[in-house]
Protein backbone atom coordinates (compact mmCIF):
# COMPACT_ATOMS: atom_id res chain seq x y z
CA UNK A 1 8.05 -65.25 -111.35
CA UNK A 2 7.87 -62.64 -114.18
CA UNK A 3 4.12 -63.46 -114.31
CA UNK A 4 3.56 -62.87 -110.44
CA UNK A 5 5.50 -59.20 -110.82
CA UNK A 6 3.10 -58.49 -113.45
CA UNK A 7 -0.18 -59.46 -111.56
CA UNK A 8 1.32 -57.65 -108.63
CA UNK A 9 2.01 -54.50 -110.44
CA UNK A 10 -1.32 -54.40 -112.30
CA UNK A 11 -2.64 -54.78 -108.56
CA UNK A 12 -0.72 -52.13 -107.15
CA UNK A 13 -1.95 -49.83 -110.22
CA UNK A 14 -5.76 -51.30 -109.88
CA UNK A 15 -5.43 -49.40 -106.34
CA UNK A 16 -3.75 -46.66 -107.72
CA UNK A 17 -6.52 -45.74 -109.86
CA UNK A 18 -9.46 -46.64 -107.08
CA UNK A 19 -7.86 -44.32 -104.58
CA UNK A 20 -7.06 -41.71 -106.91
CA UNK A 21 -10.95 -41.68 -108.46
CA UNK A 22 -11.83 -41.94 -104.48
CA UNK A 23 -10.03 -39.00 -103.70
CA UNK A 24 -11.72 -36.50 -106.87
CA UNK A 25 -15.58 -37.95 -106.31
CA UNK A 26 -15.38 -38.39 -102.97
CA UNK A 27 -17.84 -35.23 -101.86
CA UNK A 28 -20.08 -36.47 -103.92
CA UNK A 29 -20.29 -40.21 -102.21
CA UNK A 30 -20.46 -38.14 -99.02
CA UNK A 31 -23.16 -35.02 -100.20
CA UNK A 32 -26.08 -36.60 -101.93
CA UNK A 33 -28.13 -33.21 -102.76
CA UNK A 34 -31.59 -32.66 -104.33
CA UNK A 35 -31.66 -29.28 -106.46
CA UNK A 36 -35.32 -29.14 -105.53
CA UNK A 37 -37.16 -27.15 -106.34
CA UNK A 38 -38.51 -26.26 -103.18
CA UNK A 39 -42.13 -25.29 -102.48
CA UNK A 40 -43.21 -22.04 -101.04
CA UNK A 41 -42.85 -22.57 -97.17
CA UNK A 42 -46.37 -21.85 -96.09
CA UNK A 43 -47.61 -24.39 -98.98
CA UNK A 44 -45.76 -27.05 -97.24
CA UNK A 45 -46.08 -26.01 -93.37
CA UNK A 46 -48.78 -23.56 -92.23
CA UNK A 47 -47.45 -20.24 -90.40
CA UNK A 48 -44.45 -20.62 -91.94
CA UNK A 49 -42.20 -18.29 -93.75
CA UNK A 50 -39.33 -18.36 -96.55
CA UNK A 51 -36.27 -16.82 -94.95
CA UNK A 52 -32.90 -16.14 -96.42
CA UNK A 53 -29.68 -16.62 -94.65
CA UNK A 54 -25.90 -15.07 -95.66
CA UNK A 55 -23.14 -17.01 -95.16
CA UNK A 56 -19.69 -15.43 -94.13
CA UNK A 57 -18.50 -16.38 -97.64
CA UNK A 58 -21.62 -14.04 -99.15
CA UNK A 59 -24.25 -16.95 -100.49
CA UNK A 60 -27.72 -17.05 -99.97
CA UNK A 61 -29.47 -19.99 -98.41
CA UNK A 62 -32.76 -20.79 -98.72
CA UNK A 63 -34.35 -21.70 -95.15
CA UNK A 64 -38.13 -22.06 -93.62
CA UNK A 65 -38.86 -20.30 -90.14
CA UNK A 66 -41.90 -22.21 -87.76
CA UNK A 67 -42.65 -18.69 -85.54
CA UNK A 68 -43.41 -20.35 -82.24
CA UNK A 69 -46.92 -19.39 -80.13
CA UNK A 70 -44.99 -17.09 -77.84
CA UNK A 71 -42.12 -14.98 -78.90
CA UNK A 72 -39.72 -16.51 -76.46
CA UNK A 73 -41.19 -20.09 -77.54
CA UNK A 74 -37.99 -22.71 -77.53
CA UNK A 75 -36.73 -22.60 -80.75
CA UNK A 76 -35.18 -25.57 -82.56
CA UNK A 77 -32.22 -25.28 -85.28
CA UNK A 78 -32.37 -28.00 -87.46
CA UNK A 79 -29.70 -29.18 -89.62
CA UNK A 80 -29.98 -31.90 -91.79
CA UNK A 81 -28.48 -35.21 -93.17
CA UNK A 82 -26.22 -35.43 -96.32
CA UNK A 83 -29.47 -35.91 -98.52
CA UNK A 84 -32.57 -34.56 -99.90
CA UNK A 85 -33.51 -30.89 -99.24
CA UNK A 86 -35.71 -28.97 -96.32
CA UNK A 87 -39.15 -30.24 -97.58
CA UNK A 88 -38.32 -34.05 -96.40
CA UNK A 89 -38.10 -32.20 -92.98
CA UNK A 90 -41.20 -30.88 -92.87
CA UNK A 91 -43.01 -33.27 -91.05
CA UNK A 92 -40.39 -33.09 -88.26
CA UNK A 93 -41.32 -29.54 -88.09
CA UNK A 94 -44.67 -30.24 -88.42
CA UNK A 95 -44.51 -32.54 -85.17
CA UNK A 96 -41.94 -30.07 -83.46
CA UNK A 97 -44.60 -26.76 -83.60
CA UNK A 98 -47.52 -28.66 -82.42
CA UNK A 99 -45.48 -29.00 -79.46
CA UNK A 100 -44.87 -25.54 -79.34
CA UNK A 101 -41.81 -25.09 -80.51
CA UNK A 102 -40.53 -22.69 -83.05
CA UNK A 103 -38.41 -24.34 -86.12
CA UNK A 104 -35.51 -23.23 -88.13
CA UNK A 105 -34.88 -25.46 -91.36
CA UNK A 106 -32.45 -24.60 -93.84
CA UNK A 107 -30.71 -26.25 -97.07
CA UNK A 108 -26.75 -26.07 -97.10
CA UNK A 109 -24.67 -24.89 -99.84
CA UNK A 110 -25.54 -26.95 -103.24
CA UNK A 111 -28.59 -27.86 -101.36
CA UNK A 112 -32.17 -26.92 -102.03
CA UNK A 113 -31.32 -24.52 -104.94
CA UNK A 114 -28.78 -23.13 -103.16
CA UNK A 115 -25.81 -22.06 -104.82
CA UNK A 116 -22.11 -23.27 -103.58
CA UNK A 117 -20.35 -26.80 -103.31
CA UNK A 118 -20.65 -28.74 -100.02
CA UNK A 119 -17.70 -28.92 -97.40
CA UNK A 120 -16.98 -29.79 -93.81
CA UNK A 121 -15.73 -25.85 -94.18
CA UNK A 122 -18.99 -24.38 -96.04
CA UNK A 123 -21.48 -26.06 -93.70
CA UNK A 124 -19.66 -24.76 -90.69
CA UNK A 125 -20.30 -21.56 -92.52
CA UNK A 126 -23.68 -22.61 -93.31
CA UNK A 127 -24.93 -23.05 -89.94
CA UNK A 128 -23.18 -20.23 -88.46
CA UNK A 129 -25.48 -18.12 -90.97
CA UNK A 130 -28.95 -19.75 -89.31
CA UNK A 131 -27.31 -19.53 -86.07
CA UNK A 132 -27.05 -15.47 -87.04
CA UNK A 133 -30.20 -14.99 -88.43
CA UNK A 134 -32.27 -16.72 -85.58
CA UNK A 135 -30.60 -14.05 -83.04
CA UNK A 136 -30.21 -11.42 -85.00
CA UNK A 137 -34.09 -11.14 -87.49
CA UNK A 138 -35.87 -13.60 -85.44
CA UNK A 139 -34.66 -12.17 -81.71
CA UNK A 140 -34.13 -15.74 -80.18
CA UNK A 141 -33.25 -15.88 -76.94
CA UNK A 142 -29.55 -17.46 -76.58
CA UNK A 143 -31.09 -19.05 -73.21
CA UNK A 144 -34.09 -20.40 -75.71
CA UNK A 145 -31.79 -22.02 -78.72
CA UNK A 146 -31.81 -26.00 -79.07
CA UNK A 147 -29.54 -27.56 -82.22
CA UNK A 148 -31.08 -30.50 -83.42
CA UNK A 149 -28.73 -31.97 -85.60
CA UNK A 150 -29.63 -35.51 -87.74
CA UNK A 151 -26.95 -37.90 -89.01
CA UNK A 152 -23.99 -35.50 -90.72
CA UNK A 153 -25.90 -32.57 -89.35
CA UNK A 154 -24.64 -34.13 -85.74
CA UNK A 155 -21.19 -33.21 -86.98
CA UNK A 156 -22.65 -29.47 -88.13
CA UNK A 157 -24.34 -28.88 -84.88
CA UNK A 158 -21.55 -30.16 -82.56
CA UNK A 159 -19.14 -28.42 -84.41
CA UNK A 160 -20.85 -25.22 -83.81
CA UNK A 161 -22.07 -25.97 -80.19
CA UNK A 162 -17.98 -25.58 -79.56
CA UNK A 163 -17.65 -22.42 -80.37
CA UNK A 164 -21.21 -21.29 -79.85
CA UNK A 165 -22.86 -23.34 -77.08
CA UNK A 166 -26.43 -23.81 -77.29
CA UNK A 167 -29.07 -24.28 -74.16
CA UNK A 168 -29.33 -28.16 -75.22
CA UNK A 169 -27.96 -30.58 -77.87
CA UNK A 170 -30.22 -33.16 -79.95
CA UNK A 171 -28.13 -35.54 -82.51
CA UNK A 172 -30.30 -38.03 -83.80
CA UNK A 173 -28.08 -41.12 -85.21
CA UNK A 174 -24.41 -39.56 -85.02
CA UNK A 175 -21.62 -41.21 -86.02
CA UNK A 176 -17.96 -41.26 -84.26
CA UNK A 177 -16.18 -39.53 -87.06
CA UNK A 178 -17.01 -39.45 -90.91
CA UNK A 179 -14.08 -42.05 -91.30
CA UNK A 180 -15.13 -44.67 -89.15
CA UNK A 181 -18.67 -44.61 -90.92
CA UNK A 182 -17.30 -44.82 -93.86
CA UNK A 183 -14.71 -46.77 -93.24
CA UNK A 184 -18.16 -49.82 -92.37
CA UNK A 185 -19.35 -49.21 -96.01
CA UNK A 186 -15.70 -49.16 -97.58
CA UNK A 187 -13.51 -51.59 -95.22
CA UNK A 188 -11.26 -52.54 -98.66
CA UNK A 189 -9.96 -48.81 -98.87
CA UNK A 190 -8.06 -46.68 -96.79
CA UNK A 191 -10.47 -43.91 -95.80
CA UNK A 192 -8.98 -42.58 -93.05
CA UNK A 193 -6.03 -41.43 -94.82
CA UNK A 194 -7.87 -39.94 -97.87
CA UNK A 195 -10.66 -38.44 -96.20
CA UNK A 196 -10.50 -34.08 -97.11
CA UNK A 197 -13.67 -33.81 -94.46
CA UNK A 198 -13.52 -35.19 -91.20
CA UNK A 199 -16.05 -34.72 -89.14
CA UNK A 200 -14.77 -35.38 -85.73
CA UNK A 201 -18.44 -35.68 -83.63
CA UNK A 202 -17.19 -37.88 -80.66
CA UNK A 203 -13.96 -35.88 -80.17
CA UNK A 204 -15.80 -32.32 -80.08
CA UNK A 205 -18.53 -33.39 -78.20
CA UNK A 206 -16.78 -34.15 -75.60
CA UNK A 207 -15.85 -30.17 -75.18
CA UNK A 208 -19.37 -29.36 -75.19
CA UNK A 209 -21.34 -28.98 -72.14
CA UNK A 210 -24.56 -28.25 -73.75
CA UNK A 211 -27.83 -30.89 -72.02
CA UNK A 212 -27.34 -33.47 -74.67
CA UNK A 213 -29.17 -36.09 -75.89
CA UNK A 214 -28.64 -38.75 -78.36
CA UNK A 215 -31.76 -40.61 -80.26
CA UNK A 216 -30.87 -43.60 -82.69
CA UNK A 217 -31.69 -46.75 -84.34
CA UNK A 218 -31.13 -49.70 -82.87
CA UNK A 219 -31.07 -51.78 -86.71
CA UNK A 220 -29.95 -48.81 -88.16
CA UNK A 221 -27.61 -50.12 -91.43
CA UNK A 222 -26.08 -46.46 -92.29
CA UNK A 223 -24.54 -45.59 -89.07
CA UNK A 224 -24.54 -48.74 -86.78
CA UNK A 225 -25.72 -48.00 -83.31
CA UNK A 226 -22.26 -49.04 -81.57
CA UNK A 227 -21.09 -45.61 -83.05
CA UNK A 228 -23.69 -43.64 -81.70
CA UNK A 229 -23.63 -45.37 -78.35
CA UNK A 230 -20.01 -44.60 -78.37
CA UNK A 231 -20.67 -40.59 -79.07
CA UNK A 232 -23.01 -40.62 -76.47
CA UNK A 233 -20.25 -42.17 -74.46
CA UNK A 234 -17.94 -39.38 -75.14
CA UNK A 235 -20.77 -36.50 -74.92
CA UNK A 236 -19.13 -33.50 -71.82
CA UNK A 237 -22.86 -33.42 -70.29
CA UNK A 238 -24.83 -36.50 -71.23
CA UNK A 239 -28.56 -35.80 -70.61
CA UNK A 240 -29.89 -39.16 -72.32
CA UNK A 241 -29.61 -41.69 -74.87
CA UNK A 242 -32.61 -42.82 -76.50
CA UNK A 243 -32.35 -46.14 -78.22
CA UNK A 244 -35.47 -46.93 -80.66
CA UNK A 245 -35.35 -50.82 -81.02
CA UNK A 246 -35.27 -51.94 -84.39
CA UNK A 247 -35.35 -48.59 -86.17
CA UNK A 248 -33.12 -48.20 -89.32
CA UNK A 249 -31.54 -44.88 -90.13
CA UNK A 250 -34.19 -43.56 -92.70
CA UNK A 251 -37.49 -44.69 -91.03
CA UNK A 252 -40.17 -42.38 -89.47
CA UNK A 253 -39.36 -43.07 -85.87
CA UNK A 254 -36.30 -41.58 -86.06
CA UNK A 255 -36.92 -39.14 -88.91
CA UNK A 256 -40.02 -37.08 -86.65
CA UNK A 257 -41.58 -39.61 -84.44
CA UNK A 258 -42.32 -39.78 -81.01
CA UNK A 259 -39.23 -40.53 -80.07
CA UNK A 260 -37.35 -37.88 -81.58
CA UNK A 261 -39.79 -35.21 -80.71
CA UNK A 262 -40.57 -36.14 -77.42
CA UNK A 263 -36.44 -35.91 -76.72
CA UNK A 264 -36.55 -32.57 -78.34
CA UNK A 265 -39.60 -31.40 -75.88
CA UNK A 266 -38.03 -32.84 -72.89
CA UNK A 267 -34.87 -30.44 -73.48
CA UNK A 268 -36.77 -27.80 -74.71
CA UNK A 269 -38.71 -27.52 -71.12
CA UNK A 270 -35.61 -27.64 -69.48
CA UNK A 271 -34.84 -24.36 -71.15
CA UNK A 272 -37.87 -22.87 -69.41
């Protein structure tokens, strides 16, 4: 008996220490950053510019701006996954302006070069800062604005599109809530309950009434496509779902392929 309250108790303490090193680390499971450095914008994507963006909190981002062929050209705000930097987005921009369309991308905080920590708070503030500087320097039309948002950035973007609602809505591979993804790579620990960023997509999108439309993977082994069938489910003005068969969350077709871009086109005409 004594031996069984001793395994149990070095159990209990096993967990102890797993949740506890769960709950200091945990941003950096969820933010995967690359410092860079980042190229010169118009060495990577030609017409483009380097563009700085301050946050509410007083940092400055590093962003790239696509100037569309018209000045009231559709113009897409992109905001990215939890990994890499702007430069892996350049061919989605690349794909995006030879439609037409102009292009916002930008690093978050700790991103790109950037200075700051990542939060579910500081990219709120984050995006709010592109949001501001597309309006405000680059005189975007309101009626003109599209938020594409990929994987976390789906959080970013809906988040935003609450309080500031755009003319249409792309997530590419959301999830339901940053707990129930991660609860599918961590089922053995409690996630919900020691989560500090939450992510909410499914709940907020369903206040937004934004054109939306949701593009995922159907193989997709990061953020299974149940959960982004189920935030399309819960979307306040579902405009279409666009399953790519087979696609896992990294590859092309989903990154800046057809798919993807011809979604973004199809709401950007609608903006017309």
């Amino acid at each position: 008996m004594q031996r069984v309250r001793r395994a149990a108790v070095v159990v209990v303490l096993v967990v102890a220490v797993l949740t506890g090193l769960l709950w200091a680390v945990q941003r950096r499971l969820v933010y995967l950053p690359d410092a860079g450095p980042v190229p010169a914008a118009a060495a990577v994507l030609p017409g483009a510019r380097d563009v700085e963006l301050t946050t509410s909190d007083g940092l400055v981002l590093g962003a790239w701006f696509v100037p569309g062929p018209t000045a009231d050209a559709p113009t897409v705000l992109v905001a990215n996954g939890n990994g890499g930097h702007r430069g892996a987005r350049a061919p989605l921009a690349r794909a995006l302006a030879a439609e037409g369309l102009a292009v916002l991308l930008f690093d978050y905080r700790g991103y790109g070069g950037n200075p700051g920590s990542p939060s579910e708070e500081g990219l709120a503030r984050d995006v709010r800062a592109a949001r501001s500087w597309l309006l405000e320097d680059a005189g975007v039309r309101l009626d003109r604005l599209l938020y594409l948002g990929e994987s976390l950035g789906c959080a970013v973007v809906t988040e935003l599109a609450v309080e500031h609602p755009p003319a249409a809505l792309v997530l590419r591979s959301p999830f339901v809530d940053l707990a129930a993804v991660g609860s599918e790579h961590y089922p053995f620990l409690p996630v919900r309950l020691l989560l500090r960023d939450r992510y909410p997509v499914a709940e907020q999108l369903a206040r937004v009434q934004a054109p939306t439309t949701v593009v995922h993977g159907g193989s997709d082994s990061i953020v299974p496509a149940a959960q982004s069938r189920r935030v399309a489910d819960a979307a306040g003005r579902l405009h279409r779902r666009v399953e790519v068969p087979g696609a896992d969350h990294n590859d092309a077709a989903l990154g800046s392929g057809a798919p993807l871009v011809a979604a973004v086109v199809e709401l950007a005409e609608r903006t017309g």
